[in-house]
PDB file of N, CA and C in Angstrom:
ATOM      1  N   UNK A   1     -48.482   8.186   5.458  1.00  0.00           N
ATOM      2  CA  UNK A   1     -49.919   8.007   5.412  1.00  0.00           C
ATOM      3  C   UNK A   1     -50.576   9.008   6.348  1.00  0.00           C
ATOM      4  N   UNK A   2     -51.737   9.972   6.037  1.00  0.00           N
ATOM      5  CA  UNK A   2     -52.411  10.961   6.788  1.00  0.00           C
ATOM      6  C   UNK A   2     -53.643  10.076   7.501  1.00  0.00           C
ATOM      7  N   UNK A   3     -53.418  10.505   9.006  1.00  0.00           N
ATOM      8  CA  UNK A   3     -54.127   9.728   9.478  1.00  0.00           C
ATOM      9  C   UNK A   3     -55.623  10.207   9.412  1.00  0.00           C
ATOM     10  N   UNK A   4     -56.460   9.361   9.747  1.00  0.00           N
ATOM     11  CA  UNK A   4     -57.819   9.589   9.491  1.00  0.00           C
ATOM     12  C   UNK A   4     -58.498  10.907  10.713  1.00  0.00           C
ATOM     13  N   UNK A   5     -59.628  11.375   9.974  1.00  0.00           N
ATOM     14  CA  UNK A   5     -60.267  12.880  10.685  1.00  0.00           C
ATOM     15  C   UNK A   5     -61.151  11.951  11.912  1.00  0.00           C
ATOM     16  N   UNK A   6     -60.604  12.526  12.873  1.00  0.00           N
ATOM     17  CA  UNK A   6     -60.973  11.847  14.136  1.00  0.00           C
ATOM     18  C   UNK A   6     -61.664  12.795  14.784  1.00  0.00           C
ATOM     19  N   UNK A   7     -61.789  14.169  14.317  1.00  0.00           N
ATOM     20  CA  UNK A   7     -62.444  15.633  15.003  1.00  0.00           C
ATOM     21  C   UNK A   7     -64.225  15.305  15.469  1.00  0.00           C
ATOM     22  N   UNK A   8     -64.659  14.483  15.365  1.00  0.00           N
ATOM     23  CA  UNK A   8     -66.462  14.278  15.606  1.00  0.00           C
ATOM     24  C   UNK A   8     -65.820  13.862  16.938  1.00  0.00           C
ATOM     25  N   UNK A   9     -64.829  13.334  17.041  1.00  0.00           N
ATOM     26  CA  UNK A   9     -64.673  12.184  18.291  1.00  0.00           C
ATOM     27  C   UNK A   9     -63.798  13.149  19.674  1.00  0.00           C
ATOM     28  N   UNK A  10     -63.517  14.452  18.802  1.00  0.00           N
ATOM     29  CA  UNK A  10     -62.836  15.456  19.817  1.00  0.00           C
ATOM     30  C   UNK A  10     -63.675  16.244  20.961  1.00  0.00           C
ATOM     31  N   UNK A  11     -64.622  15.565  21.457  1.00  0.00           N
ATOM     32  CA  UNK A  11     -65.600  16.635  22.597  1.00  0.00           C
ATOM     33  C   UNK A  11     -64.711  16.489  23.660  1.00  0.00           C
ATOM     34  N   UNK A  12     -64.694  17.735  24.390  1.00  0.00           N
ATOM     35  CA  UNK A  12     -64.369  17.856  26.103  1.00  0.00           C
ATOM     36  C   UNK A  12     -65.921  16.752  26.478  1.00  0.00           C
ATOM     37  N   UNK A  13     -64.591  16.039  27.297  1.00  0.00           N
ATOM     38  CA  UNK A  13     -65.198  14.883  28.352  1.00  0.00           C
ATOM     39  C   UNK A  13     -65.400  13.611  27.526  1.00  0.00           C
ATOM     40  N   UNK A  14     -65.094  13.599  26.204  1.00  0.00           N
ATOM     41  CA  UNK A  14     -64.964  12.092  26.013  1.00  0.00           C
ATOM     42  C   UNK A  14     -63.871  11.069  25.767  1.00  0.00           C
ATOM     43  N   UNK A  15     -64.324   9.871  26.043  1.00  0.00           N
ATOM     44  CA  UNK A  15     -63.555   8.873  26.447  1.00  0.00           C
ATOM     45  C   UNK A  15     -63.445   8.130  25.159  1.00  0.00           C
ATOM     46  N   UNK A  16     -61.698   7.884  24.648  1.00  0.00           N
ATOM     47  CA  UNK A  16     -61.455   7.254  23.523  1.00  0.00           C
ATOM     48  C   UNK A  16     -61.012   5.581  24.188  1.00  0.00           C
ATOM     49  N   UNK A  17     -61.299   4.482  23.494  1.00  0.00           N
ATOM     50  CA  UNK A  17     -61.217   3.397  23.948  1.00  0.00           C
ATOM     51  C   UNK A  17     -60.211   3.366  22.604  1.00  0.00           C
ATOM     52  N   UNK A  18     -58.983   2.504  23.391  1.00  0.00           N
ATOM     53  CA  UNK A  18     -57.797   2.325  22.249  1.00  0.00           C
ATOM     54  C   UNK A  18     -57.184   1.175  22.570  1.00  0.00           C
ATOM     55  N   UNK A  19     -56.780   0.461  21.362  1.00  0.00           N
ATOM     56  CA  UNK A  19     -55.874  -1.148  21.237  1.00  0.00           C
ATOM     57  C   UNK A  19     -54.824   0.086  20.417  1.00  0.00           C
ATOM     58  N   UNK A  20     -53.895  -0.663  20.835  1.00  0.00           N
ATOM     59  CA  UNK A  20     -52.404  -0.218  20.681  1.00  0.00           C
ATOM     60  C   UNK A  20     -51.660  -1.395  20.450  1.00  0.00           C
ATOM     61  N   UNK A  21     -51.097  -1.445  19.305  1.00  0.00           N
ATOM     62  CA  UNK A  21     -50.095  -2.162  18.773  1.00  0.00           C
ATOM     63  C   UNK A  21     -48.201  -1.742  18.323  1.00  0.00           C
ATOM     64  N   UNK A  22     -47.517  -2.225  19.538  1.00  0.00           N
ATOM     65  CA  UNK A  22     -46.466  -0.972  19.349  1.00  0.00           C
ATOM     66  C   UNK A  22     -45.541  -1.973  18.237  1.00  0.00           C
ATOM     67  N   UNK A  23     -44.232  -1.745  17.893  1.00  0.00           N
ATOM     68  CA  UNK A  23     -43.395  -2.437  16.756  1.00  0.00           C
ATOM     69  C   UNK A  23     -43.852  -2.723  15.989  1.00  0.00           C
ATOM     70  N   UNK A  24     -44.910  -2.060  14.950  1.00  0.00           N
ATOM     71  CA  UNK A  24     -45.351  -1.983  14.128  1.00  0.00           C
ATOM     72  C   UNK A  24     -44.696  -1.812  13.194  1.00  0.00           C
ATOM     73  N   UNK A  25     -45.238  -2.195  11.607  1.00  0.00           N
ATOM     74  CA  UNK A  25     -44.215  -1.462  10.735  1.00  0.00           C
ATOM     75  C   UNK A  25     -44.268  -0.236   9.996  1.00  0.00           C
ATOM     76  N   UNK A  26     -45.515   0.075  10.584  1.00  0.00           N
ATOM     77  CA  UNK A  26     -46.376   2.016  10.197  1.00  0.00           C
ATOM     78  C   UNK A  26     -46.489   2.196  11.519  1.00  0.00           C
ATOM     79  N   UNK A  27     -46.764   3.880  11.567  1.00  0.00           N
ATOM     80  CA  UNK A  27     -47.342   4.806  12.241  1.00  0.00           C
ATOM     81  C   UNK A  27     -48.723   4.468  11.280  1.00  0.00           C
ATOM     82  N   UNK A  28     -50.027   4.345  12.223  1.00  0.00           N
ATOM     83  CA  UNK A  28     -51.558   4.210  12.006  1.00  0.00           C
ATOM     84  C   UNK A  28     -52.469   4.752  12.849  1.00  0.00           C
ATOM     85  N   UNK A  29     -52.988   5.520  12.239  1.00  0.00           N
ATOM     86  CA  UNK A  29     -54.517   4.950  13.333  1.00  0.00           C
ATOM     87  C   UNK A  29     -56.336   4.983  12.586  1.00  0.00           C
ATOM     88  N   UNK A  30     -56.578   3.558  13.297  1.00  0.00           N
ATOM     89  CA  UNK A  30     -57.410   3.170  12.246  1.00  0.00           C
ATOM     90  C   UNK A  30     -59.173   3.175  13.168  1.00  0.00           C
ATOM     91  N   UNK A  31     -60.098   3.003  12.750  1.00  0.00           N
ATOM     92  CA  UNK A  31     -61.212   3.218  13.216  1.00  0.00           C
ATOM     93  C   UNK A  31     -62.404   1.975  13.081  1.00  0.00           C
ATOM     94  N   UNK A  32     -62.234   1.909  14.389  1.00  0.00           N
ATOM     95  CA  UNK A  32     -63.439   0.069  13.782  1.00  0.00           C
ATOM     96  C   UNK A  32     -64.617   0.172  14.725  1.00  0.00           C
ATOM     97  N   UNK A  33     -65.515  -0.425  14.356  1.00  0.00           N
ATOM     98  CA  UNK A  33     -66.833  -0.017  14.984  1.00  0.00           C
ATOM     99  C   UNK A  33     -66.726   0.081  16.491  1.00  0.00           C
ATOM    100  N   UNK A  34     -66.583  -0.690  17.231  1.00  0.00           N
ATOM    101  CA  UNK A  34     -66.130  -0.196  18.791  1.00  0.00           C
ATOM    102  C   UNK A  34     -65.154   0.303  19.578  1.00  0.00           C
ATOM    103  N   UNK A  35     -63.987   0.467  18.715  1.00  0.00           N
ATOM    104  CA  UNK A  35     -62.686   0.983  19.306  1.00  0.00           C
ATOM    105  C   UNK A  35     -61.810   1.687  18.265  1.00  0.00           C
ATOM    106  N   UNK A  36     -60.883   2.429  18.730  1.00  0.00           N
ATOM    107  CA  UNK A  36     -59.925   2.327  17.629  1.00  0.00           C
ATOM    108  C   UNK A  36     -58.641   2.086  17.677  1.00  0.00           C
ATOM    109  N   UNK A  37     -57.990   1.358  16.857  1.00  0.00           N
ATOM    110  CA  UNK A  37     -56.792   0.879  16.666  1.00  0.00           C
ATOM    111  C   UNK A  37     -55.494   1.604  16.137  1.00  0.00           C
ATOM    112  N   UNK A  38     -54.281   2.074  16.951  1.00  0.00           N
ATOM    113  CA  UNK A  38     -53.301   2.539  16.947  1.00  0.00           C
ATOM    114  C   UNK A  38     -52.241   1.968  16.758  1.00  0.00           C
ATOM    115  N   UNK A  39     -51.358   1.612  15.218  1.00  0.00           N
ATOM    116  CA  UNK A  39     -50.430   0.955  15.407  1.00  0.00           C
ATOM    117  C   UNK A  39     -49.133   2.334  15.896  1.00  0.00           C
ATOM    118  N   UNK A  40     -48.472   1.519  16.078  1.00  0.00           N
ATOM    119  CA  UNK A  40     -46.688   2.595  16.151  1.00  0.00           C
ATOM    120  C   UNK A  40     -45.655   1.644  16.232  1.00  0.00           C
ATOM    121  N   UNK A  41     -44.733   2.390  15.673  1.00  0.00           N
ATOM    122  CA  UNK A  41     -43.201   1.714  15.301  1.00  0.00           C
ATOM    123  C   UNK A  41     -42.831   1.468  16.669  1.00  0.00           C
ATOM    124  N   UNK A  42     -42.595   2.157  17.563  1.00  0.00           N
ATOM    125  CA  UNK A  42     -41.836   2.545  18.839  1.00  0.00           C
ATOM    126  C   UNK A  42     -42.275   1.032  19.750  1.00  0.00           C
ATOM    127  N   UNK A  43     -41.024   1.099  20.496  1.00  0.00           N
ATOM    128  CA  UNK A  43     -41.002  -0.025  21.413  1.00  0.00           C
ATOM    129  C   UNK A  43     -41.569   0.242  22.698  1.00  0.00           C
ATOM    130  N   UNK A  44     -42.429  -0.302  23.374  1.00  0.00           N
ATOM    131  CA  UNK A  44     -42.800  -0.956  24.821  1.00  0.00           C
ATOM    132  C   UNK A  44     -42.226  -0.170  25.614  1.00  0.00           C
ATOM    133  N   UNK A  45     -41.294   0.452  25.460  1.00  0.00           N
ATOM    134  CA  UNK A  45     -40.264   0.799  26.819  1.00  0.00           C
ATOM    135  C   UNK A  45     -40.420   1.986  27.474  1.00  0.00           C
ATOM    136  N   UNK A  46     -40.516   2.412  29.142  1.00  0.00           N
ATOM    137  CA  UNK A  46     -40.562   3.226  29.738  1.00  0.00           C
ATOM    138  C   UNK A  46     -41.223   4.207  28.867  1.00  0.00           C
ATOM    139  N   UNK A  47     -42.667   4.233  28.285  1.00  0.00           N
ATOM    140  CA  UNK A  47     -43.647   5.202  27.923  1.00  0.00           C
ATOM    141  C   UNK A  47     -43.513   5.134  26.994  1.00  0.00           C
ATOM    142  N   UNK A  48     -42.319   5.590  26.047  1.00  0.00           N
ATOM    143  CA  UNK A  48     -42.559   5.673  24.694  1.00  0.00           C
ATOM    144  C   UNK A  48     -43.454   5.394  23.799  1.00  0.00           C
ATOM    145  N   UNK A  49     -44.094   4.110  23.657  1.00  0.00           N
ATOM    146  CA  UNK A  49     -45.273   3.854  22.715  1.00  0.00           C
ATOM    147  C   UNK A  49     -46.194   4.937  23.041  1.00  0.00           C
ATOM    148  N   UNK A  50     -46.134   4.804  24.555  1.00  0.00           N
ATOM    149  CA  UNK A  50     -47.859   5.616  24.734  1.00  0.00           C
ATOM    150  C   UNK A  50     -47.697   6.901  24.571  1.00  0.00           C
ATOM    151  N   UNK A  51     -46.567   7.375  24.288  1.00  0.00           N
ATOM    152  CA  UNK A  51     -45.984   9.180  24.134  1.00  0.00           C
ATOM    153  C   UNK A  51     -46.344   8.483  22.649  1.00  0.00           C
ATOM    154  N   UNK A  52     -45.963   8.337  21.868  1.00  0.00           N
ATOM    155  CA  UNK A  52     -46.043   7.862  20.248  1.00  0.00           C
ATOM    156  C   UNK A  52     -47.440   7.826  20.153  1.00  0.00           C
ATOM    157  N   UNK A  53     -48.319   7.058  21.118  1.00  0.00           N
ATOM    158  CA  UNK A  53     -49.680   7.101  20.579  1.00  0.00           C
ATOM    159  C   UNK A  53     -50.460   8.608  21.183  1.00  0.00           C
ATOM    160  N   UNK A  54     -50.283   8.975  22.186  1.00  0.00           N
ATOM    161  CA  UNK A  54     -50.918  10.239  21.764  1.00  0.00           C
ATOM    162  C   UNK A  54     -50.075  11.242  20.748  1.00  0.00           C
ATOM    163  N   UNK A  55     -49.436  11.253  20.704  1.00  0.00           N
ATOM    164  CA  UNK A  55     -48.621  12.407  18.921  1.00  0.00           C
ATOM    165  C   UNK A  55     -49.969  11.919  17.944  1.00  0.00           C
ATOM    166  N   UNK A  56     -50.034  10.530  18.070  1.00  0.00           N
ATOM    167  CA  UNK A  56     -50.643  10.489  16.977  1.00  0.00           C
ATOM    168  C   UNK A  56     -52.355  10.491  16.686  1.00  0.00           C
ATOM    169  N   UNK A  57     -52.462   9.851  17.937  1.00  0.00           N
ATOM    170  CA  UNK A  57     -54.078  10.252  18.138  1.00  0.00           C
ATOM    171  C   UNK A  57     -54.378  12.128  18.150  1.00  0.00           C
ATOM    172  N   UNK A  58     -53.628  13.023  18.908  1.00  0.00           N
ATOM    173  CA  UNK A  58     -53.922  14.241  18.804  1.00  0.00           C
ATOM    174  C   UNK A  58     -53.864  14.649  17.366  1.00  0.00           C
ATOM    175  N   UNK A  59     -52.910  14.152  16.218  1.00  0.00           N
ATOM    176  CA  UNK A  59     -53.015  14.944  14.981  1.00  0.00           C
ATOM    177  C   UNK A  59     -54.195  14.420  14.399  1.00  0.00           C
ATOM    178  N   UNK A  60     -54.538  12.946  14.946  1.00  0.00           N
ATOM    179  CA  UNK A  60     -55.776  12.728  14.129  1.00  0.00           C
ATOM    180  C   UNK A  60     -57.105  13.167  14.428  1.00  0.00           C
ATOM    181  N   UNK A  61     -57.250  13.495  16.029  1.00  0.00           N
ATOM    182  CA  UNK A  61     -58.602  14.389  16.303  1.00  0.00           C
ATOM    183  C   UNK A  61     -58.117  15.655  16.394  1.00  0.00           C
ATOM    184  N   UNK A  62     -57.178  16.462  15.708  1.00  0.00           N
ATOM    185  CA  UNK A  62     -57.098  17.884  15.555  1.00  0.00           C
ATOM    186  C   UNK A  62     -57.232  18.510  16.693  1.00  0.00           C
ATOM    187  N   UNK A  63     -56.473  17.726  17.883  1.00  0.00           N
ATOM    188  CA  UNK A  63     -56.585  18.845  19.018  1.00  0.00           C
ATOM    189  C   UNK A  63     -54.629  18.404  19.585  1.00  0.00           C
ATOM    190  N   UNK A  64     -54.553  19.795  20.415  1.00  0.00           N
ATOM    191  CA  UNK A  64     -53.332  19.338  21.176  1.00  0.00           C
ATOM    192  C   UNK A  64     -52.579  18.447  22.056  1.00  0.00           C
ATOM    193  N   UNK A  65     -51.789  17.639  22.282  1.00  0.00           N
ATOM    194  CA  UNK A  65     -51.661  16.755  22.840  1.00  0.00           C
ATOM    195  C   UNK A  65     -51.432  17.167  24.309  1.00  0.00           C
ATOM    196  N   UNK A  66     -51.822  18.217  24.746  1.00  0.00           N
ATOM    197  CA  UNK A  66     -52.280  18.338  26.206  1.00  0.00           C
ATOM    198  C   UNK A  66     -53.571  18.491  26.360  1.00  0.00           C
ATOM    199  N   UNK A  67     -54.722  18.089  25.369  1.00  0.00           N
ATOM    200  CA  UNK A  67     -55.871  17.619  25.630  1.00  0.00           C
ATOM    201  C   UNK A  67     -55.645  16.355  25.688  1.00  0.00           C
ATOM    202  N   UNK A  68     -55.222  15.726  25.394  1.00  0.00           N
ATOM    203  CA  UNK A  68     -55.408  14.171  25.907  1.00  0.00           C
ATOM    204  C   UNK A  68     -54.595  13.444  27.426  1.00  0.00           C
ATOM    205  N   UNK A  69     -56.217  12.885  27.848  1.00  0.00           N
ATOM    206  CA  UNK A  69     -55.272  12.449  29.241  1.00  0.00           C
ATOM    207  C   UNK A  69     -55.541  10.996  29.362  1.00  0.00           C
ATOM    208  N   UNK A  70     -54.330  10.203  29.857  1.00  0.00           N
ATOM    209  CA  UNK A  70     -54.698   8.831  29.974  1.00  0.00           C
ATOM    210  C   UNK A  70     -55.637   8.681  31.456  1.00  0.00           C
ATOM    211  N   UNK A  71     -56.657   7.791  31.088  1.00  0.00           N
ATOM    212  CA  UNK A  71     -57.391   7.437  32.283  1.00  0.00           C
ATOM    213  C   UNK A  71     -56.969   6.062  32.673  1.00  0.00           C
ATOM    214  N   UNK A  72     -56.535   5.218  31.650  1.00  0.00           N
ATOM    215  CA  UNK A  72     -56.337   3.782  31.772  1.00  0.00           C
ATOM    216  C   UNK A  72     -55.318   2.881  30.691  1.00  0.00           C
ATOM    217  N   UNK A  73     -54.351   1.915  31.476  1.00  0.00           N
ATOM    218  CA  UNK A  73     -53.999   1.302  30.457  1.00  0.00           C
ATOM    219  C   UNK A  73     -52.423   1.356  30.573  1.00  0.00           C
ATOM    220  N   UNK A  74     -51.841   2.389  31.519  1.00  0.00           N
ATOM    221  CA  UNK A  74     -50.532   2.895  31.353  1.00  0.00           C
ATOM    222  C   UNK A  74     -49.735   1.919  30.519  1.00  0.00           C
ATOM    223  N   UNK A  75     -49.454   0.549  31.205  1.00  0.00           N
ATOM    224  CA  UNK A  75     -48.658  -0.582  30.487  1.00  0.00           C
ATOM    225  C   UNK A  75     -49.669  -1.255  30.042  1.00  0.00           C
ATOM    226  N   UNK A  76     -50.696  -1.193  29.639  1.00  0.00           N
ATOM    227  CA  UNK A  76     -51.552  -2.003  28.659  1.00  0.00           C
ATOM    228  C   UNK A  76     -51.788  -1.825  26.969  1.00  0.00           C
ATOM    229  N   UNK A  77     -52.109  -2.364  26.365  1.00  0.00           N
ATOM    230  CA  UNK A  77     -52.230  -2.343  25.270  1.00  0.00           C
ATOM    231  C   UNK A  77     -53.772  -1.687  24.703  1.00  0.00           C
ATOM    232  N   UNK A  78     -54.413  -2.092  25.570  1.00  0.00           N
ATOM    233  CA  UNK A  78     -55.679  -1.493  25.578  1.00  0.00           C
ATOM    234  C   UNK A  78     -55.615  -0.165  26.500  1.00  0.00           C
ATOM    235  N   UNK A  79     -56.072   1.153  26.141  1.00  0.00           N
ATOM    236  CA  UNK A  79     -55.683   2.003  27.023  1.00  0.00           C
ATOM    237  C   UNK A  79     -57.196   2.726  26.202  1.00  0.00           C
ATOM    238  N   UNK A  80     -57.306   3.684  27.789  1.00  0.00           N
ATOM    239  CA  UNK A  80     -58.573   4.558  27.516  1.00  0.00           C
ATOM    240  C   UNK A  80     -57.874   5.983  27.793  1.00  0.00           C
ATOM    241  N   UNK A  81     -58.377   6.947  26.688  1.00  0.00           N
ATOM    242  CA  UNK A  81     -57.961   8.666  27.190  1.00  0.00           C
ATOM    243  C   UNK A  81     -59.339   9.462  27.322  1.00  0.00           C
ATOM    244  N   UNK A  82     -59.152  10.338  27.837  1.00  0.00           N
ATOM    245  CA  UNK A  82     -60.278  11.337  27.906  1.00  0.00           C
ATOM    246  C   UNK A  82     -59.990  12.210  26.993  1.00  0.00           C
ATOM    247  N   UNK A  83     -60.487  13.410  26.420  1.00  0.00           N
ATOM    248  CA  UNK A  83     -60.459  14.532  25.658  1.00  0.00           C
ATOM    249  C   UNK A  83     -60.599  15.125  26.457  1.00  0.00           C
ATOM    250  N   UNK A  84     -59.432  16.248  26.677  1.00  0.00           N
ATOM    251  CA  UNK A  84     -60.060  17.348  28.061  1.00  0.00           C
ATOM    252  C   UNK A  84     -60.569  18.883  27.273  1.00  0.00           C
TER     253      UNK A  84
END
């Protein structure tokens, strides 16, 4: 599944608000009026999900995944990134 065009949402200096759902049974990422929602297969463990969710948030706002920086959330499910 091609994830959705997330590029309006790619400015230097903004802040993506994200629910993260890891052991999923897709790779997703979906868009709902106040946040957006990231599923991934990958398990909980020592980063992985959150390495899994930016791969996938960067292909969906068309930028590199060293523009994205976590501001919040490390072990949370809810996590915030910046666009650098």
């Amino acid at each position: 599944m091609k994830p959705p065009d997330l590029s309006d949402l790619a400015v230097p200096g903004a802040t993506l608000a994200v629910r993260v759902t890891p052991k999923a049974s897709r790779n997703a990422v979906e868009r709902t009026d106040d946040a957006l929602r990231v599923y991934v297969t990958t398990v909980p463990e020592g980063g992985k999900a959150t390495a899994a969710v930016v791969k996938l948030l960067a292909k969906a706002l068309g930028v590199p995944k060293s523009r994205l920086e976590l501001v919040r959330g490390e072990t949370s499910r809810d996590k915030v990134f910046r666009v650098l």
